[in-house]
Protein backbone atom coordinates (compact mmCIF):
# COMPACT_ATOMS: atom_id res chain seq x y z
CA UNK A 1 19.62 103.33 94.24
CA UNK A 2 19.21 103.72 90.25
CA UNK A 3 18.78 100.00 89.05
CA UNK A 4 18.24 97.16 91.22
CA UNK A 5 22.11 96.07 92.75
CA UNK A 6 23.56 92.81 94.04
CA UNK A 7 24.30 92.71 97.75
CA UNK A 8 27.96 93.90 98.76
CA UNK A 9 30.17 90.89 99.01
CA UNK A 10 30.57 91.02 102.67
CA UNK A 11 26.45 90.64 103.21
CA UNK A 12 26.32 88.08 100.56
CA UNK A 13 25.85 84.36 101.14
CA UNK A 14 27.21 81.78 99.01
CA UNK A 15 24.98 80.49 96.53
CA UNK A 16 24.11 76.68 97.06
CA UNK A 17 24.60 76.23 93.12
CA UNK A 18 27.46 78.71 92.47
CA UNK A 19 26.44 82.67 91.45
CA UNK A 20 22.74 83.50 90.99
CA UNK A 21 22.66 83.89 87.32
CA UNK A 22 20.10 87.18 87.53
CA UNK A 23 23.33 88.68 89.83
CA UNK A 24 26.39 90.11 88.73
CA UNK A 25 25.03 89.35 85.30
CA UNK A 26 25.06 92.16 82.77
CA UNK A 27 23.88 90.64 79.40
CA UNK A 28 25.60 92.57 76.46
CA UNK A 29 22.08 91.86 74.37
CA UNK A 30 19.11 92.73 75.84
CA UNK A 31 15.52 93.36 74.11
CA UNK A 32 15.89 96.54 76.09
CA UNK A 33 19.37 97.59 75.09
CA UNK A 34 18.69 96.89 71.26
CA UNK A 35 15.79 99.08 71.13
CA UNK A 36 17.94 102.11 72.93
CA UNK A 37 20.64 101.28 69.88
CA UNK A 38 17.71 101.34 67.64
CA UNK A 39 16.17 104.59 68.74
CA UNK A 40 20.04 106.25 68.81
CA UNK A 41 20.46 104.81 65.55
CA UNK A 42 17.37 106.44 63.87
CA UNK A 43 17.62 109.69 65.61
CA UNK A 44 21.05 109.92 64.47
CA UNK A 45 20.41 109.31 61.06
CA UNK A 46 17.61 111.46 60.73
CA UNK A 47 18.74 114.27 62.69
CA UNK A 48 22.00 114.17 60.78
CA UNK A 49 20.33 113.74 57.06
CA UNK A 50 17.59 116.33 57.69
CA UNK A 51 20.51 118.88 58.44
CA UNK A 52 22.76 117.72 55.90
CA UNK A 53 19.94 117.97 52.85
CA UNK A 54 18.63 121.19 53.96
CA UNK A 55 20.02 123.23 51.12
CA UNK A 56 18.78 120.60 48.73
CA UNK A 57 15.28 120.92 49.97
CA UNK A 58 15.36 124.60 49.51
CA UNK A 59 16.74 124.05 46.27
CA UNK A 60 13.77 122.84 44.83
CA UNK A 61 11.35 124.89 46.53
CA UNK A 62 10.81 127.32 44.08
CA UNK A 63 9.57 124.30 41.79
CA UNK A 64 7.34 123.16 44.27
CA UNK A 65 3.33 124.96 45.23
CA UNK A 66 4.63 127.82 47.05
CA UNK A 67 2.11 126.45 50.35
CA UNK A 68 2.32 122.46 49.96
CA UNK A 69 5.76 121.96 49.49
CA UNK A 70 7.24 124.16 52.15
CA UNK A 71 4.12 121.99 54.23
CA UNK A 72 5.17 118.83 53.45
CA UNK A 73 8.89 119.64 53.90
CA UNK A 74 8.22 121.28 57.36
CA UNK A 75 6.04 118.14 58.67
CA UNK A 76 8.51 115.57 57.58
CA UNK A 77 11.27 117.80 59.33
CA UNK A 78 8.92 117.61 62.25
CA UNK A 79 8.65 113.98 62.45
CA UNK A 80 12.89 114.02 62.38
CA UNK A 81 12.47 116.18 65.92
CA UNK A 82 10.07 113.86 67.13
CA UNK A 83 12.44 110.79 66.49
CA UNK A 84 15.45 112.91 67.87
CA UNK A 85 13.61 113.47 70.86
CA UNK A 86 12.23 110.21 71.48
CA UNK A 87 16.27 108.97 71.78
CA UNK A 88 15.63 110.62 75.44
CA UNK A 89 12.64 109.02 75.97
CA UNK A 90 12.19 105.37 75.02
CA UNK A 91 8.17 104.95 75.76
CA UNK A 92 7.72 107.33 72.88
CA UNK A 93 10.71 105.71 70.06
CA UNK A 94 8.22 102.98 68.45
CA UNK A 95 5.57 105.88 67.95
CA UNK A 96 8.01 108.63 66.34
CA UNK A 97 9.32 106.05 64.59
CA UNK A 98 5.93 104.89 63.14
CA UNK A 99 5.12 108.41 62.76
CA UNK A 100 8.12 109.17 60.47
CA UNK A 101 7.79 106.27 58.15
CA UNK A 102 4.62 106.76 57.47
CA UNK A 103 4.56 110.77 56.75
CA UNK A 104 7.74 109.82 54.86
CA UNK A 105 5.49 107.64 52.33
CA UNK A 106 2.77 110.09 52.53
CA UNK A 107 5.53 113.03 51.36
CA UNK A 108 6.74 110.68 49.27
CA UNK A 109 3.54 109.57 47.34
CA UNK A 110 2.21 113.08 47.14
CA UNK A 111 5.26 114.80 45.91
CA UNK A 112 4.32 115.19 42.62
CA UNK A 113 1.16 116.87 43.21
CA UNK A 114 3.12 119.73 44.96
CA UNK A 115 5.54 120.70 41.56
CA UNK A 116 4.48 123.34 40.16
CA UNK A 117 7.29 123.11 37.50
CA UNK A 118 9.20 119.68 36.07
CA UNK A 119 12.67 119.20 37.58
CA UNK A 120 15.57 118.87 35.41
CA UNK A 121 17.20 115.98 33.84
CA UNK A 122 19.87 115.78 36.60
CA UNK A 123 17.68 117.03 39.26
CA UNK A 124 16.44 114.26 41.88
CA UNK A 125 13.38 114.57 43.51
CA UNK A 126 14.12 115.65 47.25
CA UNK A 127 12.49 112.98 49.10
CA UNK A 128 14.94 111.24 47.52
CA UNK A 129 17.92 111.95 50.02
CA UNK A 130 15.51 110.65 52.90
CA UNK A 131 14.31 107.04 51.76
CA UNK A 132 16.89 105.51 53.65
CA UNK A 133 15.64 107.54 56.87
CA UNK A 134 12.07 106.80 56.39
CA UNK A 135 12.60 102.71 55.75
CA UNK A 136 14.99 102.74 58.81
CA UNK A 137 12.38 104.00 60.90
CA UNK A 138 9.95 101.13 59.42
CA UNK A 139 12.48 98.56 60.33
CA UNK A 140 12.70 99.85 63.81
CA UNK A 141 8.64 100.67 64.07
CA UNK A 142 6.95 98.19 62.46
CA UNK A 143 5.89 94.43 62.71
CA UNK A 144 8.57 92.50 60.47
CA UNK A 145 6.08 91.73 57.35
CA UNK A 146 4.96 95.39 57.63
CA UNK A 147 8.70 96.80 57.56
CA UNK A 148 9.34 94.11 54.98
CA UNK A 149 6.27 95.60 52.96
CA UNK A 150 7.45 99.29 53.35
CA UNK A 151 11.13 98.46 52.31
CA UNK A 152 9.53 96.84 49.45
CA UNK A 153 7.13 99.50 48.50
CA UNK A 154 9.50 102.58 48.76
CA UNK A 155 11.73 102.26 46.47
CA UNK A 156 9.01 101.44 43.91
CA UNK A 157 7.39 104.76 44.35
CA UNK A 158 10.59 106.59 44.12
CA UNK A 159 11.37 104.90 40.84
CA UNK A 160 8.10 106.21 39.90
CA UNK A 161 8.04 109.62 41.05
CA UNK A 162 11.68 109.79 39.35
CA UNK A 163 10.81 108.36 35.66
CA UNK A 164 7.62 111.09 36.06
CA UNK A 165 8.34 114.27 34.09
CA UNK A 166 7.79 116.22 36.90
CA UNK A 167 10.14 114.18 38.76
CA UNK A 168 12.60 114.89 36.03
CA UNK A 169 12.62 111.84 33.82
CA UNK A 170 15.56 110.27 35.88
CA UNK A 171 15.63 107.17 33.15
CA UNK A 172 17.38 104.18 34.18
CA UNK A 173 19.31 106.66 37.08
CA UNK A 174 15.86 106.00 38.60
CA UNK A 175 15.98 102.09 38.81
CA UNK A 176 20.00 102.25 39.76
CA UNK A 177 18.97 104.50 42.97
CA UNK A 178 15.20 102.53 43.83
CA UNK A 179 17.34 99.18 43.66
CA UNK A 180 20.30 101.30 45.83
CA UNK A 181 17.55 102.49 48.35
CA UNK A 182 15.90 98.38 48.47
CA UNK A 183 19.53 97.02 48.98
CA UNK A 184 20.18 99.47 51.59
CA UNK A 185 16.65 99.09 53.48
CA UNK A 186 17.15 95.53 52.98
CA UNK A 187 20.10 94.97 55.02
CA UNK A 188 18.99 97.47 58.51
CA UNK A 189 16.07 95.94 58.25
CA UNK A 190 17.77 92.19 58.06
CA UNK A 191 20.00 93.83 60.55
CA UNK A 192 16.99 94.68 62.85
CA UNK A 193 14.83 91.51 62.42
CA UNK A 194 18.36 89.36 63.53
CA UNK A 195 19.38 91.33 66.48
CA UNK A 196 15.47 91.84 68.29
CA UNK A 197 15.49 87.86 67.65
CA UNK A 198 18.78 87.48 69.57
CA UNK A 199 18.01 90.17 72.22
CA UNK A 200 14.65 88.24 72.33
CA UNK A 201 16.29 84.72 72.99
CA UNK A 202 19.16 86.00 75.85
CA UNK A 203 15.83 87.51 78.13
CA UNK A 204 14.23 84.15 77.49
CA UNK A 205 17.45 82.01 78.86
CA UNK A 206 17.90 84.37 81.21
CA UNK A 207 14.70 84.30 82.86
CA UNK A 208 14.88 80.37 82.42
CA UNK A 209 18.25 80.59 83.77
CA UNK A 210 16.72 82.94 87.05
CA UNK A 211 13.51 80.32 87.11
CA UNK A 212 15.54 77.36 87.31
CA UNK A 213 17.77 78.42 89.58
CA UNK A 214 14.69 79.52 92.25
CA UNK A 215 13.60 76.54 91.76
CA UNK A 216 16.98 74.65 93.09
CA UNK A 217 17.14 76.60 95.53
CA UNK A 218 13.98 75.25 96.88
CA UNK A 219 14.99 72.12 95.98
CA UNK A 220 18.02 72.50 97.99
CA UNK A 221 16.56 73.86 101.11
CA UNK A 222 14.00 70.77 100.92
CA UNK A 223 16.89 68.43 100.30
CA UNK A 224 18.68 69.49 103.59
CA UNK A 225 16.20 70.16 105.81
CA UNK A 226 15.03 66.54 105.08
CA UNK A 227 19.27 65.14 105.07
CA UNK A 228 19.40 66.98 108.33
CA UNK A 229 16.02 65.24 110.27
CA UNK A 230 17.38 61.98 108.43
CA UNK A 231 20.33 62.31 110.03
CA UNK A 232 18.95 62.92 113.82
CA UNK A 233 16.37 60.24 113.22
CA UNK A 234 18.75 57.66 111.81
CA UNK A 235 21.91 58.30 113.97
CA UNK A 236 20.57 59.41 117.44
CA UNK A 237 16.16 58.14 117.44
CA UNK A 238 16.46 54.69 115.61
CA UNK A 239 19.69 53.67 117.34
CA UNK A 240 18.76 54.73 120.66
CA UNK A 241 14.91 52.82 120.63
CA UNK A 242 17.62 49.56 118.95
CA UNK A 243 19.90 49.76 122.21
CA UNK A 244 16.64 50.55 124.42
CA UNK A 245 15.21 47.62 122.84
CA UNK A 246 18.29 45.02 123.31
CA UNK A 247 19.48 46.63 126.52
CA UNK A 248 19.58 43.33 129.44
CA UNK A 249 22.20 44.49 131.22
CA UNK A 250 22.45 47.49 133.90
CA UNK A 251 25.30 48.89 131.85
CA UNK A 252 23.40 48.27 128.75
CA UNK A 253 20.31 50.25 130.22
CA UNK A 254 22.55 52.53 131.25
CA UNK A 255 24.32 53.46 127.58
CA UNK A 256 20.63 53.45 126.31
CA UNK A 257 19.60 56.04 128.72
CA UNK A 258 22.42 58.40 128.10
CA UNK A 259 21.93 57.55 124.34
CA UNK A 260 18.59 58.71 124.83
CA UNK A 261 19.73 61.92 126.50
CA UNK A 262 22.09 62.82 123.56
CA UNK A 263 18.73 62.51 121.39
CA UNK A 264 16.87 64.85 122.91
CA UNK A 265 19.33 67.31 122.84
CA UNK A 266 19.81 66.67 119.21
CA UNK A 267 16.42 67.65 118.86
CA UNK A 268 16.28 70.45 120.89
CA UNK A 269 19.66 72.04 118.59
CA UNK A 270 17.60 71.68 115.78
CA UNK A 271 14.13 73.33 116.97
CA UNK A 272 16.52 75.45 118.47
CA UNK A 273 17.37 76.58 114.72
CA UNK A 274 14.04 77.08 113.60
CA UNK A 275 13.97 81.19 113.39
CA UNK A 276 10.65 81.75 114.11
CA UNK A 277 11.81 80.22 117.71
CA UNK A 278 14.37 83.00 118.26
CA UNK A 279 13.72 85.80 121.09
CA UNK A 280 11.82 88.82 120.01
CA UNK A 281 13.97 92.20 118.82
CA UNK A 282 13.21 95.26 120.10
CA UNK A 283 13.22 98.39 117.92
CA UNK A 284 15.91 99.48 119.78
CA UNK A 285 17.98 96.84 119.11
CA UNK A 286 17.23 96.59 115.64
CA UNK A 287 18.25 100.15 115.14
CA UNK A 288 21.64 99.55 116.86
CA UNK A 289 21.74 96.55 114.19
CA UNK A 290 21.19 98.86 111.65
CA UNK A 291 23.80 101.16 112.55
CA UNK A 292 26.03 98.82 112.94
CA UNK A 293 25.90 97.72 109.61
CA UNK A 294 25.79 101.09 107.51
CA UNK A 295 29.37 102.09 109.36
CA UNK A 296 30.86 99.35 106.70
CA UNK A 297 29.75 101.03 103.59
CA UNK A 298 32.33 102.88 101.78
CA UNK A 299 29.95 106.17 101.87
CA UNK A 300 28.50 107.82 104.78
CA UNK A 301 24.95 106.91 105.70
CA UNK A 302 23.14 110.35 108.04
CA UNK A 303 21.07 108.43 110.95
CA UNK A 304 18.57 110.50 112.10
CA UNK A 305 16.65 111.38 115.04
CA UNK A 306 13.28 109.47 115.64
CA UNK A 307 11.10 108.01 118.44
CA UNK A 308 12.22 104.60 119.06
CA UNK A 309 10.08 102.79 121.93
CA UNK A 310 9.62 99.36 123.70
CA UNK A 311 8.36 97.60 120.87
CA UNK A 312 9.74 94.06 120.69
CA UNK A 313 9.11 92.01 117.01
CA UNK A 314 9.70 88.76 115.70
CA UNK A 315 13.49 87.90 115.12
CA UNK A 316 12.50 87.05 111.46
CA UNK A 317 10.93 90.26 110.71
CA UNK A 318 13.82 91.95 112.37
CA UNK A 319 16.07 90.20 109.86
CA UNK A 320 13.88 90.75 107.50
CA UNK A 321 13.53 94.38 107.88
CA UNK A 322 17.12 95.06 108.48
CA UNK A 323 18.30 92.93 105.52
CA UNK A 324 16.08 95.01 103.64
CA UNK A 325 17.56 98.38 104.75
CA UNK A 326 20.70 97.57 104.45
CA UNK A 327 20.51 96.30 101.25
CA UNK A 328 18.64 99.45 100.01
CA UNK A 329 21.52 101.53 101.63
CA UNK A 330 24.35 99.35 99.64
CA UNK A 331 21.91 100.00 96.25
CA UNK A 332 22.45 103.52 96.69
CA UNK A 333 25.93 103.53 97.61
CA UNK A 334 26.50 101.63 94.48
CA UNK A 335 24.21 103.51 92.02
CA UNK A 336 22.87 106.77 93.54
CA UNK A 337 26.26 108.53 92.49
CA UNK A 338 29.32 110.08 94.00
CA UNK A 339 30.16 111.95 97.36
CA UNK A 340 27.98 114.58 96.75
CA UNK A 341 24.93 112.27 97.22
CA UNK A 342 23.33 112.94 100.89
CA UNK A 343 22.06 109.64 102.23
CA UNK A 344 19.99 109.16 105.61
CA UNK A 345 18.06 106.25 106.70
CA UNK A 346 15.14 107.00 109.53
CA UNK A 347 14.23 104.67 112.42
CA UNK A 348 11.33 104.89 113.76
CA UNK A 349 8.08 103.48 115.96
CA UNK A 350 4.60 104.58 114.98
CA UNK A 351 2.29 102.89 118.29
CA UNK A 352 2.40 99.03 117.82
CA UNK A 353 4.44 99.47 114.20
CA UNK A 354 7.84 100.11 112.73
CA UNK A 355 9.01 102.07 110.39
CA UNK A 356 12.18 102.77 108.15
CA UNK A 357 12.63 104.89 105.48
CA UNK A 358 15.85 104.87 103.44
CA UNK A 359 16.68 107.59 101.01
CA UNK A 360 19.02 109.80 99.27
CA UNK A 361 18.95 112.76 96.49
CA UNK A 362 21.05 111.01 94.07
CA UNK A 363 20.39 109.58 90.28
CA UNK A 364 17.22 108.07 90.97
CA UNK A 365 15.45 105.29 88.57
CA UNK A 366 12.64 104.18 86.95
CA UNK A 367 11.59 101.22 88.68
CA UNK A 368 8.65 99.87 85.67
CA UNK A 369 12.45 99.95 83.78
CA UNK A 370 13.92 97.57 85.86
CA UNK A 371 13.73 94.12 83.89
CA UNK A 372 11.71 91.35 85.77
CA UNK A 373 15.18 89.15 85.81
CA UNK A 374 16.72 91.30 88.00
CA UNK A 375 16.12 90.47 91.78
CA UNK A 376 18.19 93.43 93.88
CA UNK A 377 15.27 95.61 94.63
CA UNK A 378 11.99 92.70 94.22
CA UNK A 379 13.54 89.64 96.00
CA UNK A 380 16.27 91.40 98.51
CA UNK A 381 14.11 94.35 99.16
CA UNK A 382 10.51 93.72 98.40
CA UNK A 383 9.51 90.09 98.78
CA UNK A 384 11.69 89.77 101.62
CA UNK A 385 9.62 92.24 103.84
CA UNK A 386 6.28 91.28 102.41
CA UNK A 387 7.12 87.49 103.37
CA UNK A 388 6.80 88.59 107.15
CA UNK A 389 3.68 90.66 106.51
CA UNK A 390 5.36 94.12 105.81
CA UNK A 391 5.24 96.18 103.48
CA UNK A 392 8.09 97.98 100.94
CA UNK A 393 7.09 100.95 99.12
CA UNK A 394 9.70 102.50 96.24
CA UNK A 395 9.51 105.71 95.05
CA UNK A 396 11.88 107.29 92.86
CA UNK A 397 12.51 108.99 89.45
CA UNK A 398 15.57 109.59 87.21
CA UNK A 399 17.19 112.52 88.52
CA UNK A 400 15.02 112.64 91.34
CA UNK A 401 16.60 110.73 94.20
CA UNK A 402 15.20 107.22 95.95
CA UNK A 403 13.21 106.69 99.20
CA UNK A 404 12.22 103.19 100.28
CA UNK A 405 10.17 103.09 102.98
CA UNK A 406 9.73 99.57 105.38
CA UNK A 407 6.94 99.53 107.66
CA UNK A 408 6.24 96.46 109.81
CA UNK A 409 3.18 96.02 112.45
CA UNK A 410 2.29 93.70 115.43
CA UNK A 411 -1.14 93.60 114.23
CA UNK A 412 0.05 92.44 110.56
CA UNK A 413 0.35 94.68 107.09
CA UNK A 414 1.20 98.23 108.04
């Protein structure tokens, strides 16, 4: 039950306008799976310089006011952690990520009022072996004309910091790495302006694509429903008043009346259709239903005890309810994880109310993650229920297991 899942095959029925484009669809760009890359990308880079440059920091430490430099060192280290961390948590990326860019200029700007002695000729200025890290993490954090701004701006102050005597008088080495930095901040920031746009434009076909295709199906149901009553008023009504109508002879009256027989019972077939006109499902039965069901899975579903009595419900909230178990079963037989998982699904009636609660222990998700294309858990599990006057309430956390719980009630929302 980690992400919201397609129905198994077996359960599924075809699609009126071929596959639902929000199912079975994995996009390879997403908005959401380039800023993961992105937050990888910078944690990477600044875990892996700040341990790499560590010697060259303490290098020049000696040169440097024996309180502020170590300081400034030890915060901008701190901001690398906090962008290494954020990798596992993607709420706080855009914030470390801000954080370091902008304690990176701060360091950067301020350095030389920590030297306490000039650097040598060949000596660069330590910020130095972290511009790339600080205007990566502007690309990622900031607004485009703000990153754009910062790439911009960096290099310009390093240049200046490195022509300063205290920043060793670096000469035209200065300009050769300031325009090296700008070329390289450039291009991730090019880099990460293209790919948000193109992330950006596959959510917006896809939700056009999921929108569209809703709307079709409505379309579609509309269409035959009014085909079908076309059909039984055309063939079987109209035809049958037309012989009625012209009928002289006895055998003539006598076609009309059985034509009008065969009319009727067209109709009755098709109120006969209607599901709200089905018989009303007792708990029991849609328990047995239930049951039924789970034994196809390809994992083992634990059924257990609870008070079932002689409740009888709607045949469409029945469906409704079972479709919705069922499918929450299949998400977590598809997602929870392996067969170490423990699954169980509870049955129950509460008075004049039903209840079912489907759950395991397994991988758990975060369902404000789940992208608003996908329709597994909001249109097969959710919306379903509530469109009979139930309710469907998901709880679950990564690492935590799933429940979904179904509750149904004679006297409306449970």
């Amino acid at each position: 039950m980690a992400t919201a899942a397609e129905p198994a095959p077996a359960l599924a029925e075809p699609a009126p306008f071929g596959v639902d484009p929000a199912r079975g669809v994995r996009p390879s760009i997403t908005q959401a799976s380039v800023e993961r890359a992105f937050a990888i990308l910078i944690a990477v880079a600044a875990i892996g310089f700040g341990a790499i440059n560590v010697p060259n920091v303490l290098q020049q430490l000696p040169s440097l006011d024996p309180f502020w430099g170590p300081l400034a060192a030890g915060l901008l280290g701190a901001s690398f952690l906090f962008v290494g961390v954020s990798a596992f948590a993607q709420r706080l990326a855009q914030i470390a990520q801000i954080v370091c860019a902008l304690l990176f200029l701060v360091v950067l700007v301020t350095w030389p009022l920590t030297v306490v002695h000039p650097l040598e000729g060949a000596e660069k200025p330590w910020p130095w072996w972290f511009c790339t890290v600080g205007s990566t993490a502007a690309a990622m954090g900031f607004a485009p004309w703000r990153a754009i701004v910062y790439t911009a701006l960096v290099p310009a102050v390093y240049a200046w910091v490195a022509f300063s005597p205290l920043g060793g008088s670096g000469g035209p080495q200065a300009l050769l790495d300031g325009a090296f930095t700008m070329i390289l901040s450039g291009a991730v920031l090019v880099i990460a302006v293209l790919l948000r746009r193109a992330a950006a434009a596959v959510d917006v076909a896809q939700a056009t694509a999921v929108r569209r295709y809703s709307s079709a199906i409505r379309e579609h149901a509309t269409e035959v429903e009014r085909v079908q009553v076309d059909a039984i008023v055309h063939d079987s009504v109209l035809t049958t008043l037309l012989s009625a109508a012209r009928a002289e002879t006895p055998e003539a009256k006598a076609l009309a009346a059985r034509m009008a027989r065969n009319a009727i019972d067209h109709l009755g077939a098709a109120a006969a259709d209607l599901p709200g006109e089905a018989p009303p499902v007792s708990v029991l039965e849609l328990r047995d239903r239930i049951v039924d069901a789970l034994g196809t899975l390809s994992a083992p579903v634990t059924v257990r005890d609870a008070p079932v009595g002689g409740l009888r419900m709607p045949a469409v909230a029945s469906d409704a309810i079972a479709s919705a178990a069922l499918q929450a079963a299949v998400n977590s037989v598809q997602h929870a994880g392996g067969p170490d998982v423990r699954r169980w699904i509870c049955i129950e009636q509460r008075g004049a109310s039903v209840h079912v609660e489907v759950g395991d222990d397994g991988a758990g998700f975060d369902l404000a993650a789940v992208p608003a294309a996908r329709l597994g858990v909001r249109r097969s599990i959710i919306e379903r229920v509530q469109a009979v006057d139930g309710t469907a309430l998901v709880l679950s956390n990564p690492g935590a297991g799933t429940r979904i719980r179904l509750a149904w009630s004679s006297g409306g929302r449970s």
